[in-house]
Protein backbone atom coordinates (compact mmCIF):
# COMPACT_ATOMS: atom_id res chain seq x y z
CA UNK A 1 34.04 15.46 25.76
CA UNK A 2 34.90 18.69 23.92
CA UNK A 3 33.36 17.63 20.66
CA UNK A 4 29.90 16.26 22.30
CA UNK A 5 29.44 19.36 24.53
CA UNK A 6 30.48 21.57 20.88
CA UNK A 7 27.64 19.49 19.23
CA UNK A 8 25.05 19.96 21.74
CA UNK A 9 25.51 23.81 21.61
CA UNK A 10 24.70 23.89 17.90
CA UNK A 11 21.82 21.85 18.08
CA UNK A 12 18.27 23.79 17.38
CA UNK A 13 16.45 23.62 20.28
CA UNK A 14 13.61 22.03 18.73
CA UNK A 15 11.58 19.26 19.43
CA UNK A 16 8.75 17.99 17.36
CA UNK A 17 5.68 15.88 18.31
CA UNK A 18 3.96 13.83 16.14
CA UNK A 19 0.99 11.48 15.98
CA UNK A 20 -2.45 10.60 15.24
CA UNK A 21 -5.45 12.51 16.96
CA UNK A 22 -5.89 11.97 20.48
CA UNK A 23 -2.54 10.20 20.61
CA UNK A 24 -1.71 12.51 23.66
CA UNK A 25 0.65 14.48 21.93
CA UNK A 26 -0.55 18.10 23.00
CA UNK A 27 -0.58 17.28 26.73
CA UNK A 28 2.64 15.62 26.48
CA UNK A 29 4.12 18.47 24.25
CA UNK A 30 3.24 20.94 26.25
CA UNK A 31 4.09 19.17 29.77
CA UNK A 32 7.22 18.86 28.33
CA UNK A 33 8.06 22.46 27.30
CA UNK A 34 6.77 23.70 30.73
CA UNK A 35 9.47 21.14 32.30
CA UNK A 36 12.06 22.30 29.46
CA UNK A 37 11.29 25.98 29.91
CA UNK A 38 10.68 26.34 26.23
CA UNK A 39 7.74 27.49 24.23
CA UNK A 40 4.88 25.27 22.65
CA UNK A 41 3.24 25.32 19.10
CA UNK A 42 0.23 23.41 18.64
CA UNK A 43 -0.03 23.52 14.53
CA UNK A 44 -3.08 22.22 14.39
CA UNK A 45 -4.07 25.61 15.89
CA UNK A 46 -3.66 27.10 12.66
CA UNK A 47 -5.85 25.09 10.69
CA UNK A 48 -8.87 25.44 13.20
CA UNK A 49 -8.19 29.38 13.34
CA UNK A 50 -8.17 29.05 9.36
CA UNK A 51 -11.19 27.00 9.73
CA UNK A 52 -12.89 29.19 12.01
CA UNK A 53 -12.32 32.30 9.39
CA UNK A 54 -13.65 30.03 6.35
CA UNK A 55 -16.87 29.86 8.53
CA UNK A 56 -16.62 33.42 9.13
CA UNK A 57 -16.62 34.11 6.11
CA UNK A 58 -18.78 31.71 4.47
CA UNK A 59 -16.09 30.27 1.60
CA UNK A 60 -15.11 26.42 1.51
CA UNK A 61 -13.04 25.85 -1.98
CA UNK A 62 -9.43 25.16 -1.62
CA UNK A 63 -8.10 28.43 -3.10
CA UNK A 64 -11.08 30.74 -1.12
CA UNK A 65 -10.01 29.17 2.02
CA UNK A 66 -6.40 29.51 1.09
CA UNK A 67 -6.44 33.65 0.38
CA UNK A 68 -7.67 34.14 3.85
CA UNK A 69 -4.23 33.46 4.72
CA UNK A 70 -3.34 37.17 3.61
CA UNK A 71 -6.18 38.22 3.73
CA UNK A 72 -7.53 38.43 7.33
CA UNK A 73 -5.83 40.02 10.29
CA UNK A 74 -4.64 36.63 12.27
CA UNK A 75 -2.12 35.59 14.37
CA UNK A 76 -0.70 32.84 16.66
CA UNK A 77 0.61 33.46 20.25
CA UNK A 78 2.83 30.81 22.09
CA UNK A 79 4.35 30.68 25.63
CA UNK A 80 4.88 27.24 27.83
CA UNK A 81 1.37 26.01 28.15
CA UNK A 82 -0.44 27.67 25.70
CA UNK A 83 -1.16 28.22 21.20
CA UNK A 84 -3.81 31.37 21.47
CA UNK A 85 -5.47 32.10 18.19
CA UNK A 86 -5.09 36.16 17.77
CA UNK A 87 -7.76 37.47 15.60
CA UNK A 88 -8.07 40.88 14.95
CA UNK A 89 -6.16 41.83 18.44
CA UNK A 90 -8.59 39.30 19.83
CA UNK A 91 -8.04 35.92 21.56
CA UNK A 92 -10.33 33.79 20.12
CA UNK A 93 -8.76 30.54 21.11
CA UNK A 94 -11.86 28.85 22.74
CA UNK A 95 -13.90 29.63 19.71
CA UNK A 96 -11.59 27.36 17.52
CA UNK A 97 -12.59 24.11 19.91
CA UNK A 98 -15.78 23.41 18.14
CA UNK A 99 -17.44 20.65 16.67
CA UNK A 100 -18.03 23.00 13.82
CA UNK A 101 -14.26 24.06 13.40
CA UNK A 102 -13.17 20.40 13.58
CA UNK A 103 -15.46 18.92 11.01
CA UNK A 104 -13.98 21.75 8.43
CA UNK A 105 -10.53 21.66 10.20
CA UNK A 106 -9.93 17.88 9.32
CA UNK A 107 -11.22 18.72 6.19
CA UNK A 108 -9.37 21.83 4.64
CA UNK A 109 -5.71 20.15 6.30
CA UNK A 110 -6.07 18.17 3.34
CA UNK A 111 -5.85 20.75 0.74
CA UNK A 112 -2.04 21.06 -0.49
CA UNK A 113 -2.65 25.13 -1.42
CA UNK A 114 -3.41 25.38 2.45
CA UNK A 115 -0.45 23.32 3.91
CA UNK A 116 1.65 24.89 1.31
CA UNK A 117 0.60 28.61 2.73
CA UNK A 118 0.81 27.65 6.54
CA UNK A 119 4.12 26.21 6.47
CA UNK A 120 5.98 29.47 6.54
CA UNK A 121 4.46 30.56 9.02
CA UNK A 122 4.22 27.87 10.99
CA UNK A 123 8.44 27.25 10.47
CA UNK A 124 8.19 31.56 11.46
CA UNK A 125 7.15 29.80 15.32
CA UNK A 126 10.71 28.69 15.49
CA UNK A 127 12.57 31.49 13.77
CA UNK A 128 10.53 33.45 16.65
CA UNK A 129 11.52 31.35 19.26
CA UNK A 130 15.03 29.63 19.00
CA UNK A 131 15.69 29.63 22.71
CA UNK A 132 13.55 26.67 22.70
CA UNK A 133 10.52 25.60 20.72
CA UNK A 134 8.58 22.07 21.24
CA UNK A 135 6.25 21.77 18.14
CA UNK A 136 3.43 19.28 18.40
CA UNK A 137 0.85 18.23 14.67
CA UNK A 138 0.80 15.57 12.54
CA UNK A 139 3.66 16.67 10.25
CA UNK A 140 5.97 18.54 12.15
CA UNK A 141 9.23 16.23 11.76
CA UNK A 142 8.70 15.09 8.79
CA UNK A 143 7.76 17.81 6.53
CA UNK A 144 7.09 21.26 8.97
CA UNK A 145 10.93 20.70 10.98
CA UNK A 146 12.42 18.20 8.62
CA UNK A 147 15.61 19.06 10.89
CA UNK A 148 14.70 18.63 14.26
CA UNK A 149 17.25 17.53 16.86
CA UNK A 150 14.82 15.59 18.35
CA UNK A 151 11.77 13.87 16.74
CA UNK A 152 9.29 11.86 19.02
CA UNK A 153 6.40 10.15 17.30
CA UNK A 154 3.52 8.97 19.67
CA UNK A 155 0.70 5.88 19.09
CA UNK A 156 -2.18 4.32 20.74
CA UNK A 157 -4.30 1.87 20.41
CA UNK A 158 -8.02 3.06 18.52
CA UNK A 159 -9.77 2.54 21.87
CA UNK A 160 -7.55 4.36 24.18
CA UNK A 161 -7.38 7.12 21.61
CA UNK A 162 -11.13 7.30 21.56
CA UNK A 163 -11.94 7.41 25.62
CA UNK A 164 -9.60 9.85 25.41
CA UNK A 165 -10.70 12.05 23.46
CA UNK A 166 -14.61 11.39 24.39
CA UNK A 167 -13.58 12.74 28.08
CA UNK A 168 -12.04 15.51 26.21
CA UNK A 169 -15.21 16.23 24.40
CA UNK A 170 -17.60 15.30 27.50
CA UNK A 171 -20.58 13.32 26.66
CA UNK A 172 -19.78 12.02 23.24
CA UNK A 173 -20.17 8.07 23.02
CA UNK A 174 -16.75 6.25 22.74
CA UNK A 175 -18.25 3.99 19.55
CA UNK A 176 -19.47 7.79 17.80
CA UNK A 177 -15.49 9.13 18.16
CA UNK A 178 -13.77 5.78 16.95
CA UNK A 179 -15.71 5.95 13.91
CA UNK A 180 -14.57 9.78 13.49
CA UNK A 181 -11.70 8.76 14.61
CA UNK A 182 -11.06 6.63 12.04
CA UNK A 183 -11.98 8.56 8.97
CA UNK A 184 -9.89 11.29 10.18
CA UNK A 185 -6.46 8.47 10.26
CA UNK A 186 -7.48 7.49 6.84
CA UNK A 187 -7.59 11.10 5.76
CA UNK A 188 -4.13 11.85 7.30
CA UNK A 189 -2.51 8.71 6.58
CA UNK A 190 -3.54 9.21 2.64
CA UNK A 191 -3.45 12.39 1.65
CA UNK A 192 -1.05 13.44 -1.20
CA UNK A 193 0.47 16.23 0.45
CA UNK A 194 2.17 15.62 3.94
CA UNK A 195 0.55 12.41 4.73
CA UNK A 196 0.96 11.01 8.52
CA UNK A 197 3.96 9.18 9.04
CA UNK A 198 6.33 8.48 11.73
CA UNK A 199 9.75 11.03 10.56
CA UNK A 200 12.85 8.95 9.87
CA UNK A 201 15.08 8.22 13.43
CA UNK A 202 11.91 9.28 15.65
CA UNK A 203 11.98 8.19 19.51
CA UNK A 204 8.57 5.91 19.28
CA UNK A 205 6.34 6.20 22.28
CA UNK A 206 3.09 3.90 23.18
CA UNK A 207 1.12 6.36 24.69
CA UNK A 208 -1.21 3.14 25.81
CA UNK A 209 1.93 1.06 27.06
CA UNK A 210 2.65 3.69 30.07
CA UNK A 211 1.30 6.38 32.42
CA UNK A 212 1.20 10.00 31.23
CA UNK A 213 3.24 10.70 34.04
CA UNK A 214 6.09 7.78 32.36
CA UNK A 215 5.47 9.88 28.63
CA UNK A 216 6.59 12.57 29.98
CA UNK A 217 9.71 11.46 31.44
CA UNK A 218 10.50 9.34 28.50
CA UNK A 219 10.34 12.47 26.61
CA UNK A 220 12.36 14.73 29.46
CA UNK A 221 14.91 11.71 29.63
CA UNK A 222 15.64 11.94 25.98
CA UNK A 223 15.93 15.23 25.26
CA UNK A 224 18.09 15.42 28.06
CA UNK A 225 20.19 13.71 26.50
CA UNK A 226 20.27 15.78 23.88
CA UNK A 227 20.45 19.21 25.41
């Protein structure tokens, strides 16, 4: 009993989310640090803020895009139920929803130079916030958190992942986002740097095989067990 309650103390409190878009992963990330107590990083938020500023900015090669980075005045923001976008002292969170951002998003999380210069400051999140962090993208355990004490790794069928996301997005035809939808899993399942993957040992969830009320206990029960 001595060595198990030992080993649970040095655990990182970390827990990463991973899965493919509108798996459910950022409501059931960030349901789950609210019930944890711990904060929530959306990483994705950093490649629509950096999408945003190539916009901005007018630039769209890989190494323009990338020296925004350092360039530009940016930040991100976390508590329980929230990853704010900080530019220059600003919240500009909503204004990184857009079609616009997403299109260039999806595209510029592609380009290694990009991941490459995120990463540290994405992995900063933690360093930031090792009371308890509960990191939600497309990468986190496998390449972002590599160690993770807890790696959960959602899927979905196309169509559930598609109504979801089309009452996300209000009006947009279910048909119109599973074709989006899939282009976007081709481009994350087959790029060269950091492709989508479940992480080695991940707790698999079917986000279309239970309630989202039964994800998020799945999730509580197991890190639970954990911490």
């Amino acid at each position: 009993m001595t060595f198990v309650n030992e080993e649970r103390k040095n655990r990182d409190l970390l827990i990463t989310i991973d899965g493919p878009a509108a798996s459910g992963k950022s409501s059931l990330s960030r349901s789950l640090a609210g019930k944890l107590g711990w904060k929530w990083l959306s990483t994705g938020v950093f490649y629509r803020g950096l999408a945003y500023l190539a916009l901005l900015r007018k630039v769209d090669t890989e190494r323009e895009i990338a020296s925004l980075i350092d360039k530009e005045n940016w930040s991100v923001c976390l508590n329980e139920e929230r990853t704010s976008f900080i530019y220059n002292e600003k919240d500009i969170t909503p204004e990184v929803y857009t079609e616009a951002v997403d299109v260039l998003a999806s595209r510029l999380a592609g380009f290694p130079l990009v991941r490459k210069t995120l990463r540290p400051f994405q992995r900063g999140c933690f360093e930031q916030n090792r009371q308890g962090l509960v990191a939600e993208g497309r990468d986190c355990g496998t390449v972002v958190f590599p160690n993770a004490s807890l790696k959960i790794y959602l899927t979905a069928e196309d169509n559930i992942r598609a109504a979801r996301r089309a009452h996300q997005r209000g009006s947009l035809p279910v048909d119109h986002v599973i074709t989006l939808q899939k282009q976007r899993d081709i481009q994350d399942i087959s790029r060269a740097d950091s492709p989508l993957r479940p992480p080695e040992g991940a707790f698999i969830i079917d986000a279309g095989d239970c309630s989202f009320e039964e994800m998020v206990e799945k999730a509580y029960r197991k890190s639970r067990e954990l911490f």
